[in-house]
Protein backbone atom coordinates (compact mmCIF):
# COMPACT_ATOMS: atom_id res chain seq x y z
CA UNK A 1 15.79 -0.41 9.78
CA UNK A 2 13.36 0.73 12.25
CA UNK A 3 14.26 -0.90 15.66
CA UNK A 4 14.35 2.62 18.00
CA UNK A 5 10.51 3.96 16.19
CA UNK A 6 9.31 -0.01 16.74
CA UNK A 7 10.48 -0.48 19.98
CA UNK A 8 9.45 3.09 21.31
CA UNK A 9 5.85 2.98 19.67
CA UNK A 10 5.75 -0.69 21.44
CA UNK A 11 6.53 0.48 24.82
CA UNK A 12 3.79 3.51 24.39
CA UNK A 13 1.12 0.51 23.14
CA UNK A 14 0.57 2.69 19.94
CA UNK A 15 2.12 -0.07 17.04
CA UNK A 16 -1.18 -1.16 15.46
CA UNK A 17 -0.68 -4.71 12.43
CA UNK A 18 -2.97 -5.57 10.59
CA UNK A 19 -3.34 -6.93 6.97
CA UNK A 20 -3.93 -4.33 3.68
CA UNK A 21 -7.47 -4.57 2.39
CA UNK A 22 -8.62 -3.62 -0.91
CA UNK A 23 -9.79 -0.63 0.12
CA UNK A 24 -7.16 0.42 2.15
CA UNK A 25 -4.76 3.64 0.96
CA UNK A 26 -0.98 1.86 0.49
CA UNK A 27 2.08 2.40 -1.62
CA UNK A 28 2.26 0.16 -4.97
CA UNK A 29 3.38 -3.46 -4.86
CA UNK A 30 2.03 -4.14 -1.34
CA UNK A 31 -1.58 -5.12 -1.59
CA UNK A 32 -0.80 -8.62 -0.36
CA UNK A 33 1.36 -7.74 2.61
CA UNK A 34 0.68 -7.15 6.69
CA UNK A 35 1.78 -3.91 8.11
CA UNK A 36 2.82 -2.12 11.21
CA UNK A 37 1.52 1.61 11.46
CA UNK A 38 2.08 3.91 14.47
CA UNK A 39 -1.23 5.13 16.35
CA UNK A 40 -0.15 8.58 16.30
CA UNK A 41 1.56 8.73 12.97
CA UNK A 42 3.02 11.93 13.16
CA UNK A 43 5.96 10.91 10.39
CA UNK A 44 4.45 9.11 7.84
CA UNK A 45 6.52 5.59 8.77
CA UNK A 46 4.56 1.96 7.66
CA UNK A 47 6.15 -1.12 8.11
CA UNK A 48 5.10 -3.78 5.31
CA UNK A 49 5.73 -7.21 5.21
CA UNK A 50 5.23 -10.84 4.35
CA UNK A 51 6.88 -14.24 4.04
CA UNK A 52 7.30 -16.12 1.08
CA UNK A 53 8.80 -19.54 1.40
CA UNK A 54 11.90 -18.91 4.28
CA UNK A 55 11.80 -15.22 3.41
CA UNK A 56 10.81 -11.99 4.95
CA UNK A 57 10.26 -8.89 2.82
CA UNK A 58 9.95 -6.03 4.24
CA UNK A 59 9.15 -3.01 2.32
CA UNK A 60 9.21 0.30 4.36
CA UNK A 61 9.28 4.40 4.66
CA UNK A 62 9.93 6.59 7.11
CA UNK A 63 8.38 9.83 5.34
CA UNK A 64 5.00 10.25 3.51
CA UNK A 65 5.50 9.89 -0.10
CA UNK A 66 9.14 8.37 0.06
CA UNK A 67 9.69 5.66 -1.97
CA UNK A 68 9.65 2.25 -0.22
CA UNK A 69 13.31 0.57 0.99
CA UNK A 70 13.16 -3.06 0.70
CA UNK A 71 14.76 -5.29 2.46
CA UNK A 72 14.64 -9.36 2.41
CA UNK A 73 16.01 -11.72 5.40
CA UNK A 74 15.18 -15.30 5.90
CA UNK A 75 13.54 -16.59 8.93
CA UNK A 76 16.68 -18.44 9.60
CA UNK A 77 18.39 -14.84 9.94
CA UNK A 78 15.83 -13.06 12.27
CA UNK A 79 15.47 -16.67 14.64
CA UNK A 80 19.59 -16.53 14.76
CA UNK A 81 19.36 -12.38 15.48
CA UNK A 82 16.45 -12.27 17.65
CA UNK A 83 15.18 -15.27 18.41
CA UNK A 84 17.79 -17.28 20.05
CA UNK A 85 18.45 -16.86 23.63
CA UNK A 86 15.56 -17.04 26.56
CA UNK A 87 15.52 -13.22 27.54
CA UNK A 88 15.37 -12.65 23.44
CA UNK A 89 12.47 -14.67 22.73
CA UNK A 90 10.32 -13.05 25.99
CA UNK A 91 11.65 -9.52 24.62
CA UNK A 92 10.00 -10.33 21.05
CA UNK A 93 6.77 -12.70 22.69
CA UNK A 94 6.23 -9.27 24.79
CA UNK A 95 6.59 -7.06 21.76
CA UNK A 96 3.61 -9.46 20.11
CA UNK A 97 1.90 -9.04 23.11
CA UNK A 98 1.81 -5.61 22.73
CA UNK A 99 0.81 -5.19 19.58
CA UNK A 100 -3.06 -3.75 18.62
CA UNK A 101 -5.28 -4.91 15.84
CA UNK A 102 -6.78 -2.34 13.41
């Protein structure tokens, strides 16, 4: 997926989440989800996702116009990949940190 555009916008404190509104502009089949945009947006790439039950989906593109990739991992999976060790969780609690609100 994305980790090198996620981890680079981090750094620059230009990832923005926030949750799709009504009246917000999104791809089909992704009113209900939360979503990671780039500040600066130069390429088009949106991050959507939500959790249903012990799933993630994720539903992303990397160009404007491109047809969503989805991709579905379980919150066991991402805990075992990324959450496990001590320097892993304070890598992801300082990504959260980092993150801005719409």
């Amino acid at each position: 997926m994305q980790s090198a555009w996620l981890k680079q916008n981090i750094a620059a404190n230009q990832l923005v989440y926030g949750i799709v509104k009504p009246s917000d502009t999104v791809p089909a089949g992704v009113n209900d989800y939360s979503y990671l945009v780039a500040t600066d947006d130069q390429d088009g790439t949106a991050i959507f996702f939500k959790v249903e039950g012990q799933t993630v989906i994720i539903k992303y593109t990397s160009q404007r116009n491109a047809k969503l990739k989805t991709k579905d991992l379980t919150l066991a999976q991402l805990r075992k990949e990324f959450y496990q060790t001590r320097s892993q969780k304070k890598q992801v609690d300082n990504y959260v940190a980092g993150l801005r609100t719409e």
